[in-house]
C-alpha atoms as a PDB file:
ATOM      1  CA  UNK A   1     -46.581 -64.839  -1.833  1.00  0.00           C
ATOM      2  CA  UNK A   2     -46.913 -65.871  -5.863  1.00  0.00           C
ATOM      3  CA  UNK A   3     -43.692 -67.914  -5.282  1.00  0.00           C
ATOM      4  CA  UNK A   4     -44.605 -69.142  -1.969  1.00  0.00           C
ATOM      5  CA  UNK A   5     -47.652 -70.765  -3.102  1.00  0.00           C
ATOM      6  CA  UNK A   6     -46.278 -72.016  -6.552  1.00  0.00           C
ATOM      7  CA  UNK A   7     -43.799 -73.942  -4.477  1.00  0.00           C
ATOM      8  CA  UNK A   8     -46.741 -75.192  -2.113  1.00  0.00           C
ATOM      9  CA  UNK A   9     -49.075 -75.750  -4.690  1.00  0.00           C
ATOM     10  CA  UNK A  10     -46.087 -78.516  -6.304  1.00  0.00           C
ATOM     11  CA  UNK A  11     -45.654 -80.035  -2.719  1.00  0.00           C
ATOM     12  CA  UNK A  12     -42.010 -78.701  -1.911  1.00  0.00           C
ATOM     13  CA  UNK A  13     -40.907 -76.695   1.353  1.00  0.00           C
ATOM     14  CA  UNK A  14     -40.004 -72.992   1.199  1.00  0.00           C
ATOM     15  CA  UNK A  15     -37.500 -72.923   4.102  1.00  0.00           C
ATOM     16  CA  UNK A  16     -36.802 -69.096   3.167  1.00  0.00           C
ATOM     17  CA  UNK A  17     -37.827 -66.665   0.549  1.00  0.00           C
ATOM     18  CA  UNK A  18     -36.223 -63.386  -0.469  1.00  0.00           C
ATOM     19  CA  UNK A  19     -36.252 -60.895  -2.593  1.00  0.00           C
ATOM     20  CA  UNK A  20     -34.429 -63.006  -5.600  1.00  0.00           C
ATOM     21  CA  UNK A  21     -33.721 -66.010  -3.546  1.00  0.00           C
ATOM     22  CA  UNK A  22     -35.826 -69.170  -2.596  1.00  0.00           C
ATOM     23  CA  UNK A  23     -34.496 -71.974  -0.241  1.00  0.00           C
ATOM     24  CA  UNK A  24     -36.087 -75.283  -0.817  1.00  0.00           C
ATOM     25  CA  UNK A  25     -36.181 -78.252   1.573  1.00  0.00           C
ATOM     26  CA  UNK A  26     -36.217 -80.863  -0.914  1.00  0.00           C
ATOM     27  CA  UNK A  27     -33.819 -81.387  -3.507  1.00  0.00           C
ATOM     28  CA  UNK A  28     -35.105 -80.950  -7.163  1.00  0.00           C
ATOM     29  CA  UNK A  29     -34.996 -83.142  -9.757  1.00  0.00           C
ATOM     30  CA  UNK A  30     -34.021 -81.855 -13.291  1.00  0.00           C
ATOM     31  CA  UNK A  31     -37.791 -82.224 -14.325  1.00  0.00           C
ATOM     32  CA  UNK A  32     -39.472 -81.074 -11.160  1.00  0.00           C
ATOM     33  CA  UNK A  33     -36.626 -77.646 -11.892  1.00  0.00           C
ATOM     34  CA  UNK A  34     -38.340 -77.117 -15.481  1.00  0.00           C
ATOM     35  CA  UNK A  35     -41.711 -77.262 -14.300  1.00  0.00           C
ATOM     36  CA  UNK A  36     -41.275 -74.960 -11.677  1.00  0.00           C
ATOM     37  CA  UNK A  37     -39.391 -72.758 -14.095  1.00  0.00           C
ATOM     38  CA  UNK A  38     -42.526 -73.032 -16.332  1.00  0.00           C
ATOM     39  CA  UNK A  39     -44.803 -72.216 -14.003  1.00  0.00           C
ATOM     40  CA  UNK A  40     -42.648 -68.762 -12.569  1.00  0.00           C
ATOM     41  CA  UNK A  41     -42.370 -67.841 -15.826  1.00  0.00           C
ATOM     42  CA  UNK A  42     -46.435 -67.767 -16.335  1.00  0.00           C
ATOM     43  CA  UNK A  43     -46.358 -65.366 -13.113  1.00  0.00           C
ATOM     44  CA  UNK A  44     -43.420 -63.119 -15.049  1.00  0.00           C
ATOM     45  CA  UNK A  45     -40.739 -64.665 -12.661  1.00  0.00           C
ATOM     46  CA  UNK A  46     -37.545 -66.232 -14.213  1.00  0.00           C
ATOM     47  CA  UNK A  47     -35.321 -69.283 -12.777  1.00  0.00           C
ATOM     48  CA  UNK A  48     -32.032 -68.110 -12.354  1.00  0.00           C
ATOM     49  CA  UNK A  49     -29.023 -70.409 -13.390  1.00  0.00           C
ATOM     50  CA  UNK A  50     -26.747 -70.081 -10.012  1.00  0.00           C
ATOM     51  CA  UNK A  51     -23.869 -71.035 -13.056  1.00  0.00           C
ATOM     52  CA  UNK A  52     -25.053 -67.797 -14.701  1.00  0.00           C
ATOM     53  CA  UNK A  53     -24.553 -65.977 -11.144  1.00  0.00           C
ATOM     54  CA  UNK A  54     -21.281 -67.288 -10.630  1.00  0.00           C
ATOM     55  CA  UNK A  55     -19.940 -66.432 -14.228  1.00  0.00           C
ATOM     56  CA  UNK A  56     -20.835 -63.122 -13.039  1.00  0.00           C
ATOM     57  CA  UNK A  57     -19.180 -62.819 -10.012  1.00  0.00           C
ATOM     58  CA  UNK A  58     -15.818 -63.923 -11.500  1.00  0.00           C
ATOM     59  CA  UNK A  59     -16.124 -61.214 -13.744  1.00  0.00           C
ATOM     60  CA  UNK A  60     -16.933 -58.777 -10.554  1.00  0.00           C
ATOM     61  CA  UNK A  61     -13.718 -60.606  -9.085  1.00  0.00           C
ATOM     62  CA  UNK A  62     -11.198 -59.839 -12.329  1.00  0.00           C
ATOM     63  CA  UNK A  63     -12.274 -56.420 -12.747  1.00  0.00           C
ATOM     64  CA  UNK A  64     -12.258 -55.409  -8.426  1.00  0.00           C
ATOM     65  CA  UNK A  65      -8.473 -57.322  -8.820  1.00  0.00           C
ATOM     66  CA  UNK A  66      -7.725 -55.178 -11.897  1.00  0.00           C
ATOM     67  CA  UNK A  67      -8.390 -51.906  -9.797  1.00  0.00           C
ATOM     68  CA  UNK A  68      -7.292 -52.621  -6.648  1.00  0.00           C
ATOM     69  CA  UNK A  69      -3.809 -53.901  -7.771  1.00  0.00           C
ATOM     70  CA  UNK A  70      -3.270 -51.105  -9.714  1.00  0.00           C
ATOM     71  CA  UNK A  71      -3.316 -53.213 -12.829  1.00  0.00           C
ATOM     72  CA  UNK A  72      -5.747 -50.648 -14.853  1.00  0.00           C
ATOM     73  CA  UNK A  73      -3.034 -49.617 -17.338  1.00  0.00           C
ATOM     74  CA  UNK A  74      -4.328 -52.893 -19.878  1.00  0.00           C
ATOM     75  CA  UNK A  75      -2.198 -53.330 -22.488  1.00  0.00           C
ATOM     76  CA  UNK A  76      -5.009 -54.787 -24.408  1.00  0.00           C
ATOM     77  CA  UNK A  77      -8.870 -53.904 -24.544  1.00  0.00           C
ATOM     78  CA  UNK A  78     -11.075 -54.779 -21.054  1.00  0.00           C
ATOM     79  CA  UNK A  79     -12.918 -57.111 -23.230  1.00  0.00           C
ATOM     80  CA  UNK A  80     -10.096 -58.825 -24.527  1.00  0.00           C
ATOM     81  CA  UNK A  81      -8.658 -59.352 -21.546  1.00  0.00           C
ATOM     82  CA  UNK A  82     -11.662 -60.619 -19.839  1.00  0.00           C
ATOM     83  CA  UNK A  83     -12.841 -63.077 -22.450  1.00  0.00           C
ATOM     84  CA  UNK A  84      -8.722 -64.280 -21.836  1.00  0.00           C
ATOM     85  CA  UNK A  85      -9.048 -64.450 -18.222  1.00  0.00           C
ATOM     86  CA  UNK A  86     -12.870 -66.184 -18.528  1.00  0.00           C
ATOM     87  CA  UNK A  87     -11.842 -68.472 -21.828  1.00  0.00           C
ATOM     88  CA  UNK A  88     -15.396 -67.208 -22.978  1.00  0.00           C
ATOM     89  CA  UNK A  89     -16.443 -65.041 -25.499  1.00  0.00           C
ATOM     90  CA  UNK A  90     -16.676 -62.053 -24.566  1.00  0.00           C
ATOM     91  CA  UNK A  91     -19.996 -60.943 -25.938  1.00  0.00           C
ATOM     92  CA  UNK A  92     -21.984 -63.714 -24.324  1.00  0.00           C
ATOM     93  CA  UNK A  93     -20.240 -62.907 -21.045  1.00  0.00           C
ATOM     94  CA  UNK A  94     -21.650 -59.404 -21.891  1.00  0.00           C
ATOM     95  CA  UNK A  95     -24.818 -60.096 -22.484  1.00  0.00           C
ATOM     96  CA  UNK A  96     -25.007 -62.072 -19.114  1.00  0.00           C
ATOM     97  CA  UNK A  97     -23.977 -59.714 -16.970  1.00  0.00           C
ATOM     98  CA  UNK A  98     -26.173 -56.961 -18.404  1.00  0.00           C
ATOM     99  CA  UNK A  99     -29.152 -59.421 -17.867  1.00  0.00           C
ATOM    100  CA  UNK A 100     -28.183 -59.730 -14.143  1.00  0.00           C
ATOM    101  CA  UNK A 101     -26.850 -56.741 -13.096  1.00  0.00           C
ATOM    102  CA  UNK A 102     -28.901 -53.922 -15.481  1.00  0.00           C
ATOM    103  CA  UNK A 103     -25.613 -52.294 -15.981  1.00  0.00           C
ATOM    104  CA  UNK A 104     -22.702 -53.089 -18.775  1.00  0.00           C
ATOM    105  CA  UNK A 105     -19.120 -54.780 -17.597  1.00  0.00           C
ATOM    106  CA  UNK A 106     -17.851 -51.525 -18.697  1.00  0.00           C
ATOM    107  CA  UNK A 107     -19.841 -49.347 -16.493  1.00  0.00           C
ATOM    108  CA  UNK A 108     -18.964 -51.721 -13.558  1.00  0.00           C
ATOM    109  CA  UNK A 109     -15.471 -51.082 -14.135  1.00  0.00           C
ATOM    110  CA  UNK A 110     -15.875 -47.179 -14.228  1.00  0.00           C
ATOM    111  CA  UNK A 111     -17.832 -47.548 -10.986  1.00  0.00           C
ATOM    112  CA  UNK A 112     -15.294 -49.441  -9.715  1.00  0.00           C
ATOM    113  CA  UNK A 113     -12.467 -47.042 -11.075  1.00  0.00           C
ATOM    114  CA  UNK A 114     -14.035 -44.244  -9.767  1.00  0.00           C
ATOM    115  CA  UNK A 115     -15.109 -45.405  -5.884  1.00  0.00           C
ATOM    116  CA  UNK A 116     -10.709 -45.964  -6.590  1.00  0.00           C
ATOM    117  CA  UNK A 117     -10.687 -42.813  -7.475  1.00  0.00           C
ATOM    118  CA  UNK A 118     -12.555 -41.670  -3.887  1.00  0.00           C
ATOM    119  CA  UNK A 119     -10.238 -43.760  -1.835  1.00  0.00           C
ATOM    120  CA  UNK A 120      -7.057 -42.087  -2.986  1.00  0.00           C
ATOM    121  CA  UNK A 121      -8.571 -38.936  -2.765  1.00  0.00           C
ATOM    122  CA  UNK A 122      -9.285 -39.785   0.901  1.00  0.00           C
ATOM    123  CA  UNK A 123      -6.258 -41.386   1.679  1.00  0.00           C
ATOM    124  CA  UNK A 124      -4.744 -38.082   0.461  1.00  0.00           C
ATOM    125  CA  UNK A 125      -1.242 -39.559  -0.805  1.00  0.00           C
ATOM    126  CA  UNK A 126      -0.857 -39.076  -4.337  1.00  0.00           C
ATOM    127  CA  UNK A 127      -2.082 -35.853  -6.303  1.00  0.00           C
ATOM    128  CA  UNK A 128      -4.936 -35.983  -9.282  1.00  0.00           C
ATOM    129  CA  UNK A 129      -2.218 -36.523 -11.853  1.00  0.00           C
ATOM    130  CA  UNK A 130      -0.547 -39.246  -9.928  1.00  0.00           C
ATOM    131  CA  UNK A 131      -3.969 -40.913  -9.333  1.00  0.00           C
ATOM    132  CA  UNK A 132      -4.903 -39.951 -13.144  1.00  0.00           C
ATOM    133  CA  UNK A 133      -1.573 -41.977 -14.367  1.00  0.00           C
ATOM    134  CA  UNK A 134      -2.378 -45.482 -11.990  1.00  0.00           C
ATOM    135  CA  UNK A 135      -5.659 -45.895 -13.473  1.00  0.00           C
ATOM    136  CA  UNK A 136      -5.086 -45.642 -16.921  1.00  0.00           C
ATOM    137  CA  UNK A 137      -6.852 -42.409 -17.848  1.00  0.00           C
ATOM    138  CA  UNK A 138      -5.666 -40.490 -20.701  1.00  0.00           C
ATOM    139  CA  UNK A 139      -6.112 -37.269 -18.558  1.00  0.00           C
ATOM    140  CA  UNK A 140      -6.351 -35.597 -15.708  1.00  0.00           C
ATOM    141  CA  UNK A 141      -9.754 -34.214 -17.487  1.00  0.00           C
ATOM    142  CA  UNK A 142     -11.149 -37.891 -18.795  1.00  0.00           C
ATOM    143  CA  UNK A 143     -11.088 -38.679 -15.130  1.00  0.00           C
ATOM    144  CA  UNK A 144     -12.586 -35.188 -13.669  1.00  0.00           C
ATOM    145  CA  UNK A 145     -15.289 -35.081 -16.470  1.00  0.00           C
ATOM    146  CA  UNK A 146     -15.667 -39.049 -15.518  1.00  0.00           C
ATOM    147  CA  UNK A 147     -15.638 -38.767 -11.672  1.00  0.00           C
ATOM    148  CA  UNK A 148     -18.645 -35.909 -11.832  1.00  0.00           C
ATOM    149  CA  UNK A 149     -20.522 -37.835 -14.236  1.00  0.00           C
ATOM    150  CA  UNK A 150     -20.847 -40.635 -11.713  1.00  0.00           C
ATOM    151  CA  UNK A 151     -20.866 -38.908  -8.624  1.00  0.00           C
ATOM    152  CA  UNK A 152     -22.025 -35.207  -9.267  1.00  0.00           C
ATOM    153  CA  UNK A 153     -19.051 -33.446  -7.863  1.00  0.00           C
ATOM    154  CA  UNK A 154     -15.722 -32.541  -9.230  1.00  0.00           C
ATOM    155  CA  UNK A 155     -12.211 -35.000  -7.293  1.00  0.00           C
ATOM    156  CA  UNK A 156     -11.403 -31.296  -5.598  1.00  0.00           C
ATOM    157  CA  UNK A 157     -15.229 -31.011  -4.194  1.00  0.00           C
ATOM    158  CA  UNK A 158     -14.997 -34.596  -3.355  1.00  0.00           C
ATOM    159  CA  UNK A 159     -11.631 -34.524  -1.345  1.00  0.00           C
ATOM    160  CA  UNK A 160     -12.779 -31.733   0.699  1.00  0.00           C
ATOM    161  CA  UNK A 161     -16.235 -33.270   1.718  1.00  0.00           C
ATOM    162  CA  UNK A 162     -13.908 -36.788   2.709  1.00  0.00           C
ATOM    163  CA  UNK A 163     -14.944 -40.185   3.136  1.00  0.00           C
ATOM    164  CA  UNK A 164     -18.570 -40.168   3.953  1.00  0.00           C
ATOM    165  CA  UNK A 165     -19.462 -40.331   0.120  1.00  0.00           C
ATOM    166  CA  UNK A 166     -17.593 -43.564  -0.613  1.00  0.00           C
ATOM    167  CA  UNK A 167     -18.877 -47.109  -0.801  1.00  0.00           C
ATOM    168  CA  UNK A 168     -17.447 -50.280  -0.047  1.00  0.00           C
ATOM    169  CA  UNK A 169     -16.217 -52.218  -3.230  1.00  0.00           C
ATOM    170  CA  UNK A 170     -18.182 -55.508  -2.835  1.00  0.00           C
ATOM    171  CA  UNK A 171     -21.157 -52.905  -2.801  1.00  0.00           C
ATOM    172  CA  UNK A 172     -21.710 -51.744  -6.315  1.00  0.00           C
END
């Protein structure tokens, strides 16, 4: 309601507004942006650059590529080889995608690594160690200690209570 009636109040047309997301009617000047930016920030909201967005979901898009196509085992560091892939440096990309998502790139990729993790298990084709070796993990125990951190149960729990505890990809 806050938002709905800033944007009134300044004569533009809220054609939808969400939870994070506001569709306008008009198009906005750079000016008539600011003050609208000034005046959500008085009510604690905060403007979101869609750049800043996108940056972000490139990064989603290397790392989900990295783990899907089995291209874990890095031969240099994740943030190396992000800030390569991004031609950014690689703590600024950090910091942004902390802001967004309230979670570091790393813990993304561990997410992501593990919900890997819980499809091979389902899919029931490779053993632990086999599964241990194509993501890069230094051990069969990294990833087990790893794997019930994030989920609360052990790979052998997990493979015997199946699929229903998986998420999609695009979901985390």
């Amino acid at each position: 309601m806050a938002v709905d009636n800033l944007l009134l109040e300044a004569q533009f047309t809220p054609v939808k507004i969400e939870l994070g997301e506001v569709d306008i009617k008009e198009e906005l000047t750079s000016a008539q942006l600011k003050a609208i930016e000034s005046k959500l920030q008085k009510i604690g909201f905060e403007l979101l650059d869609n750049q800043k967005s996108k940056t972000v979901d490139k990064i989603k898009t290397i790392l989900i590529e990295l783990v899907q196509k089995h291209d874990a085992n890095l031969q240099v560091p994740l943030s190396a080889y992000i800030a390569e892939k991004m031609q950014m440096d690689y703590h600024a990309l950090s910091l942004l995608f902390s802001q967004l998502e309230s979670t570091t790139i790393e813990q993304y990729f561990i997410h992501l690594k593990i919900e890997k993790v819980k499809e091979l298990l389902v899919y029931d084709e490779l053993s632990l160690k086999e599964i241990t070796f194509q993501l890069n993990y230094s051990s069969v125990a990294h990833l087990s200690k790893q794997f019930k951190k994030v989920t609360g149960l052990t790979p052998t729990h997990f493979k015997a209570t199946g699929a229903e505890r998986r998420k999609v990809i695009d979901k985390i």
